[in-house]
Protein backbone atom coordinates (compact mmCIF):
# COMPACT_ATOMS: atom_id res chain seq x y z
CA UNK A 1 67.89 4.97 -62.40
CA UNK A 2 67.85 4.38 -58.54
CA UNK A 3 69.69 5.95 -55.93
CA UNK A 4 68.33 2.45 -54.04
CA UNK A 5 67.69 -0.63 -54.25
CA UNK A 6 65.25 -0.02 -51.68
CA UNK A 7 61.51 -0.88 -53.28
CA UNK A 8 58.46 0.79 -52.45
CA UNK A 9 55.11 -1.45 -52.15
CA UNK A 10 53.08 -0.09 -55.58
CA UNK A 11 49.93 -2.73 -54.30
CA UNK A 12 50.24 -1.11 -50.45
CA UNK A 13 50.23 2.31 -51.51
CA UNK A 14 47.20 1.83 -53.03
CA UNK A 15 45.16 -0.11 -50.92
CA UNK A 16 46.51 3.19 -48.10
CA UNK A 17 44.91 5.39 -50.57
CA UNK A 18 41.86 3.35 -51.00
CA UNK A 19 41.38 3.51 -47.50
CA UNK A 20 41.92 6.94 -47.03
CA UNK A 21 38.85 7.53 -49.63
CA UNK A 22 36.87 5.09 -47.31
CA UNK A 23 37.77 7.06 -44.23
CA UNK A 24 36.67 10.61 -46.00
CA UNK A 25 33.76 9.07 -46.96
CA UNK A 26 32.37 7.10 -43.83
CA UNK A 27 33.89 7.97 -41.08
CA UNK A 28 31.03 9.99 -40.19
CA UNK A 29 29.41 6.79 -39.34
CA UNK A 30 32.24 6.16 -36.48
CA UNK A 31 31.97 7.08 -32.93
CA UNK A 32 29.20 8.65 -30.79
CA UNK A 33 29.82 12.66 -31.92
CA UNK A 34 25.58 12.46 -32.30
CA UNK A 35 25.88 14.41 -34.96
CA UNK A 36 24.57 14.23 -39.01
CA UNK A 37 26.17 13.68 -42.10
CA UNK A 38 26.52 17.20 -42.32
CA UNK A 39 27.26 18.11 -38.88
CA UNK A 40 30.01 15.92 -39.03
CA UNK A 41 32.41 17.50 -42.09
CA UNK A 42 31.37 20.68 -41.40
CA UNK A 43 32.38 20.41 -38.22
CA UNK A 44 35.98 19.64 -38.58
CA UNK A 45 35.99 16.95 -35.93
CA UNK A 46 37.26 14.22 -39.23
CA UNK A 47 40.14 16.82 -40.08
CA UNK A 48 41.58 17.54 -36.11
CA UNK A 49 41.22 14.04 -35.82
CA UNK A 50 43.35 13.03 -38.48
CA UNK A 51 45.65 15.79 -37.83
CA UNK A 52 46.41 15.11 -34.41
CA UNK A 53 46.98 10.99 -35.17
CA UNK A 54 49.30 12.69 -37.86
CA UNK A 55 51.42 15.03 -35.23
CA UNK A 56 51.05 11.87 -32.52
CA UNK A 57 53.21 9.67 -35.50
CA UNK A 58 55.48 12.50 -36.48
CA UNK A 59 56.16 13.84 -32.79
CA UNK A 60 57.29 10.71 -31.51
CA UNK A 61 60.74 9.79 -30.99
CA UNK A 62 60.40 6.92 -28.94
CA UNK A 63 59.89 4.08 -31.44
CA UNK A 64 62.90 5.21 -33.20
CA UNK A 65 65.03 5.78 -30.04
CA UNK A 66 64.74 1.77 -28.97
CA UNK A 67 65.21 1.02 -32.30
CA UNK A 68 68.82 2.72 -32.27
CA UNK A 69 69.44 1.69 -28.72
CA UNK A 70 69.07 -2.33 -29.84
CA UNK A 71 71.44 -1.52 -32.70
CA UNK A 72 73.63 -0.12 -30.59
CA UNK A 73 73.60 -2.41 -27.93
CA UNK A 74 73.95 -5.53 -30.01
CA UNK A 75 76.97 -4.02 -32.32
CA UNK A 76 78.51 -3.10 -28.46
CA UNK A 77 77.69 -6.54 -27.44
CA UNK A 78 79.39 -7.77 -30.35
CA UNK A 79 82.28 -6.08 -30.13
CA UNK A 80 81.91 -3.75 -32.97
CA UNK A 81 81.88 -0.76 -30.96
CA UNK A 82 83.13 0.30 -27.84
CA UNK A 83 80.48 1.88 -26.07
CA UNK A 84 77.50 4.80 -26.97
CA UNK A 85 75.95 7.54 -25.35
CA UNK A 86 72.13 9.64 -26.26
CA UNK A 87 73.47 13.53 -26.66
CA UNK A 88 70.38 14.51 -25.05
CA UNK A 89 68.12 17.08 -26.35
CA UNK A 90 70.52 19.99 -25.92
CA UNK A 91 72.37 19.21 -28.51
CA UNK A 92 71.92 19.70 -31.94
CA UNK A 93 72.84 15.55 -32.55
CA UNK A 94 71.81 12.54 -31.28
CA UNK A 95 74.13 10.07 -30.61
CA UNK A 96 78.21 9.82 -29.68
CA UNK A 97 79.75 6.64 -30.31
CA UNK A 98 83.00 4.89 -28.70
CA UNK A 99 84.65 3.20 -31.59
CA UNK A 100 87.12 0.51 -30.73
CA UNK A 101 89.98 2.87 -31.63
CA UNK A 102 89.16 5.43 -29.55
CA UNK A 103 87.32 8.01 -32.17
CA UNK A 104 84.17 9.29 -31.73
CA UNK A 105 81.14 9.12 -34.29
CA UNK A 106 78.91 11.39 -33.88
CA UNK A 107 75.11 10.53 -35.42
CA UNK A 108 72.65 12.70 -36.63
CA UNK A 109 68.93 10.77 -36.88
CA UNK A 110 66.69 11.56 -39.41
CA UNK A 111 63.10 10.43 -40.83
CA UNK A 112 62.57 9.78 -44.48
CA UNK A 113 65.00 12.64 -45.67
CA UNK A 114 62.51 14.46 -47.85
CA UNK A 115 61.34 17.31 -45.58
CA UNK A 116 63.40 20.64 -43.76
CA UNK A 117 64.51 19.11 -41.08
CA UNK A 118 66.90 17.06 -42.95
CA UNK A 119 68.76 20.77 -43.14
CA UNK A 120 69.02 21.18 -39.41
CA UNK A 121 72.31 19.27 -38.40
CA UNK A 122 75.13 20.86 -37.10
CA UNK A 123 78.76 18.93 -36.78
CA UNK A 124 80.10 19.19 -33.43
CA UNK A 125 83.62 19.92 -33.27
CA UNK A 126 84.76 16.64 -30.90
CA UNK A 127 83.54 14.30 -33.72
CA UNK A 128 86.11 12.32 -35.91
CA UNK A 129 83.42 11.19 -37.96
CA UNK A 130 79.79 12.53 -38.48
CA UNK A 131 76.74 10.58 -40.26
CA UNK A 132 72.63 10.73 -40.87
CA UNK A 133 70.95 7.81 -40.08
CA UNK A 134 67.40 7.90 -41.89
CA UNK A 135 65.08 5.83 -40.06
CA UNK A 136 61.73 6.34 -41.97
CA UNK A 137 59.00 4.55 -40.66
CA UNK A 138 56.37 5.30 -43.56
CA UNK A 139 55.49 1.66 -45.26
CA UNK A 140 53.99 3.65 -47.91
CA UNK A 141 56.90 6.22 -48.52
CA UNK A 142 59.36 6.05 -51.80
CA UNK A 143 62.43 5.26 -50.20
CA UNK A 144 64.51 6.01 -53.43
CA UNK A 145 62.60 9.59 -53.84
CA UNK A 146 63.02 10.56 -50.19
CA UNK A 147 67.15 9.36 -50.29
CA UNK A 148 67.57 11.37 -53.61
CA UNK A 149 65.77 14.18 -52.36
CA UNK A 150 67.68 14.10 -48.98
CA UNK A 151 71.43 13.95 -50.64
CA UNK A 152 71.25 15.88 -53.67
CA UNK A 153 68.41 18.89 -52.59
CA UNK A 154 69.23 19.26 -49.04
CA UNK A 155 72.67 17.68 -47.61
CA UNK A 156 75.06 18.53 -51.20
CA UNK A 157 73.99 22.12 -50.49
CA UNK A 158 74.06 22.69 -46.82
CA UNK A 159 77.69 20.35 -47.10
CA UNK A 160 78.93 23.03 -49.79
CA UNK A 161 77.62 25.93 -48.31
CA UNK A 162 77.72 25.96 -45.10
CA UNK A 163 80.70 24.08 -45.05
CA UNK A 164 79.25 21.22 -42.90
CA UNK A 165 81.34 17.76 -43.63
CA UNK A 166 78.55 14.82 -43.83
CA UNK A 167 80.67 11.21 -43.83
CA UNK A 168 77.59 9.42 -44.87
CA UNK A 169 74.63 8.41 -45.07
CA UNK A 170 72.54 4.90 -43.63
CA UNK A 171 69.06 4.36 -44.32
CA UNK A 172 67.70 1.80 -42.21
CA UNK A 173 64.73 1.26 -40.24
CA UNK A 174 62.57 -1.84 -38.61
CA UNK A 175 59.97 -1.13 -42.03
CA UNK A 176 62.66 -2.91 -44.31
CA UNK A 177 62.43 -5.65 -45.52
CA UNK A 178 58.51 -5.97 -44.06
CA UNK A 179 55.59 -6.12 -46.93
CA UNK A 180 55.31 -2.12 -47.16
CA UNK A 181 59.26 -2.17 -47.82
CA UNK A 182 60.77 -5.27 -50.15
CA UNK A 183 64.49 -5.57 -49.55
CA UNK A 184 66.24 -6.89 -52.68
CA UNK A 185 68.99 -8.31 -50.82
CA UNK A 186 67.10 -10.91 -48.99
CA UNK A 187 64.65 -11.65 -51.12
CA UNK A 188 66.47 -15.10 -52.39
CA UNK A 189 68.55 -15.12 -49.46
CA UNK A 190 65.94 -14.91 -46.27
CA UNK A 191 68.76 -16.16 -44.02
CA UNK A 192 70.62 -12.86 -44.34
CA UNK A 193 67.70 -11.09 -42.09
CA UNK A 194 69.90 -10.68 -38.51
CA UNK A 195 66.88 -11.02 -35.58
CA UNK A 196 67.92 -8.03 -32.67
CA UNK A 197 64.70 -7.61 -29.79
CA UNK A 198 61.60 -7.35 -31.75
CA UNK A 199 62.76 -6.90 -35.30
CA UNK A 200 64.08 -8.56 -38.31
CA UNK A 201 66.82 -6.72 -40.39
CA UNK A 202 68.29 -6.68 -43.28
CA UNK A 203 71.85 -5.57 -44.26
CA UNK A 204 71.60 -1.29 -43.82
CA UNK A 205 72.03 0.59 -47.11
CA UNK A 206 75.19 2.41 -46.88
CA UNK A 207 75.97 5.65 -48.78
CA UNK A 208 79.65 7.20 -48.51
CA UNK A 209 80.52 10.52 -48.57
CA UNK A 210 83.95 12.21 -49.69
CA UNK A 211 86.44 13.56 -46.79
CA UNK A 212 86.23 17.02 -47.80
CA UNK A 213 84.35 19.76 -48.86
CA UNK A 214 83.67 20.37 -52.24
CA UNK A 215 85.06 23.74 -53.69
CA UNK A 216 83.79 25.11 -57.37
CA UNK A 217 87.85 26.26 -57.57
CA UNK A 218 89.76 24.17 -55.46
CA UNK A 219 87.92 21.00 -54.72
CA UNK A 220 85.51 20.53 -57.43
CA UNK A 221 84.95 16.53 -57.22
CA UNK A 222 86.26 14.65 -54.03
CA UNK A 223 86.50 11.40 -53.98
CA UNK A 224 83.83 9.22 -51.73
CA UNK A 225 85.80 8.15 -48.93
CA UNK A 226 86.45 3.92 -48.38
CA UNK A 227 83.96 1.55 -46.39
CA UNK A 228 87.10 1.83 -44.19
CA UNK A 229 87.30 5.20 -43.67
CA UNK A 230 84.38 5.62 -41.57
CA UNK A 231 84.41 3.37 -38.37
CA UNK A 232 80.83 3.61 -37.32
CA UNK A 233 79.46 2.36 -40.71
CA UNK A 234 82.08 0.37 -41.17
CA UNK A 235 80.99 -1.23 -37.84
CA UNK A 236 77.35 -1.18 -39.03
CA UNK A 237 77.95 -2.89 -42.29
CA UNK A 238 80.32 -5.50 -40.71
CA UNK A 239 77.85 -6.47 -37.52
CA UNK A 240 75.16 -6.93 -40.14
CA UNK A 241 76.54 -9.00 -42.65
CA UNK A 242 76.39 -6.51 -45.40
CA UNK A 243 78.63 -6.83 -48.66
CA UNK A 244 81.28 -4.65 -49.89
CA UNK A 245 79.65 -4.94 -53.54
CA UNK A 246 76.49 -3.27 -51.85
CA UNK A 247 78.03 -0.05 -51.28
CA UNK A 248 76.96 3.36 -52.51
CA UNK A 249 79.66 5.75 -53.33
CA UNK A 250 78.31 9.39 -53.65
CA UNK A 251 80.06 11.94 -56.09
CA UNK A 252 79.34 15.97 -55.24
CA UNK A 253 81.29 17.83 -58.10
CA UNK A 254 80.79 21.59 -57.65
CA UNK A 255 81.06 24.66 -59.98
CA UNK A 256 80.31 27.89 -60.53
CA UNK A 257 77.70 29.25 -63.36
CA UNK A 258 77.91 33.01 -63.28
CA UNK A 259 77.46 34.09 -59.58
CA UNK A 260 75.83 31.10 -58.89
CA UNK A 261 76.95 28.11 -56.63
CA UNK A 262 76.30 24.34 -58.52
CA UNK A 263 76.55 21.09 -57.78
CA UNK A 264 75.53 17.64 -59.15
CA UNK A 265 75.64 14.27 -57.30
CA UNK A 266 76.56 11.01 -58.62
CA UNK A 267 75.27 7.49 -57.18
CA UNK A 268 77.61 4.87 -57.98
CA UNK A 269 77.33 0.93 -56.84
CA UNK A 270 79.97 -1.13 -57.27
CA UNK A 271 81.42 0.83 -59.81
CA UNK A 272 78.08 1.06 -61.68
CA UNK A 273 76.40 4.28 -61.92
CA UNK A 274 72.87 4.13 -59.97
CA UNK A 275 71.72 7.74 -60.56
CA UNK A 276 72.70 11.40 -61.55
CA UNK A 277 71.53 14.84 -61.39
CA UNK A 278 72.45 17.85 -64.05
CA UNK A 279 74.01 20.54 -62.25
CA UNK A 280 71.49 22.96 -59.83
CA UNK A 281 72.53 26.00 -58.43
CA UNK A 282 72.20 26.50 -54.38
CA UNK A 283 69.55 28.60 -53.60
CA UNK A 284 69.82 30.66 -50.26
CA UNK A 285 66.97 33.35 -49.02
């Protein structure tokens, strides 16, 4: 079962790790450090180096910033949207939008949903609708781990216990539908890539949450809300020639086991069931 239909590159994940090997075991043999063999790995030059190309990649908002601000600009171009703002980093989102009926969606951006930061998000009380936009930029990542691991581990539990309302989630990024990402839905159907600036995109995968909060007594299993419901993705899906039959619709159905808080999550498309979890309890420290 996949919670996408996103693919990961099995031949590019390999040839990264075959490379990596290389790298441990010549990159002594790079540079003018003057030093041996030896010198080298004992030194720890190879290991600060690598981890401060790792924090430079990680760190690094900017790629992903002009990324959103094309989107942006073309669906505002297009009419799809009204106009956008950056919150700044004083706030604890990134992005207000203008819809064309006057509500404001509020985005929260995110990288490949698999780490702790996907927990930090806070919904701020002026937004009528509130989304995560996962823009991982790892060719070699899982895409269908890191979604999975984002909704059901980290955003069913900080939605049911901390009572934060999460309208959805897209995962897109300028890495689909290149060779370290296939994208099912253009591969017979190449036309359906939409050129914006310097990229090539497919459709975004679209993943909608329910309305409300789920409750182990009173709520147990909202509904996901409509395509319709949610004006920003709405906008997104619309401006980018996705298909209503390409829609995720995510199930949280909470309950209680003993003292214990437990959910499950439920990845329907198109009425077909894409992935499920058993129930977990919420852990808090």
């Amino acid at each position: 079962m996949k919670a996408t239909p996103c693919d990961k590159n099995t031949a590019l994940k390999k040839q990264v790790s075959e490379l990596a090997e290389v790298l441990k075991t010549q990159a002594h043999k790079l540079g003018d450090h003057g030093l041996t063999e030896q010198e080298f790995y004992n030194s720890g030059l190879f290991r600060g180096a690598v981890e401060q190309i790792r924090g430079e990649f990680v760190a690094s908002m900017t790629p992903k910033r002009e990324f959103v601000s094309h989107i942006l600009n073309h669906m505002m171009d297009e009419g799809f949207i009204r106009d956008w703002l950056s919150a700044g980093s004083k706030n604890r989102h990134d992005y207000s939008v203008t819809l064309n009926n006057g509500k404001t969606a509020v985005i929260e951006l995110k990288g490949c949903l698999d780490g702790n930061n996907t927990n930090i998000f806070s919904r701020p009380p002026h937004a009528d609708e509130f989304i995560v936009w996962s823009v991982c930029t790892n060719p070699s990542a899982d895409p269908g781990k890191n979604l999975w691991s984002g909704i059901h581990t980290r955003l069913s539990a900080e939605i049911i216990d901390r009572n934060q309302r999460v309208d959805g989630v897209v995962l897109w990024d300028w890495v689909c539908s290149t060779l370290g990402r296939p994208c099912p839905k253009i591969t017979s159907e190449p036309g359906r890539l939409k050129e914006i600036g310097p990229y090539k995109l497919p459709p975004p995968c679209i993943y909608m949450f329910p309305a409300t909060i789920p409750s182990p007594r009173n709520n147990p299993e909202p509904l996901p809300q409509r395509l319709e419901d949610v004006g920003i993705i709405e906008a997104m899906h619309r401006c980018f020639g996705g298909r209503d039959e390409e829609v995720h619709s995510v199930f949280f159905t909470a309950r209680y086991e003993g003292s214990d808080v437990q959910r499950k999550t439920r990845i329907e498309r198109n009425g077909e069931m894409q992935r499920e979890s058993n129930f977990t309890s919420i852990k808090r420290d």
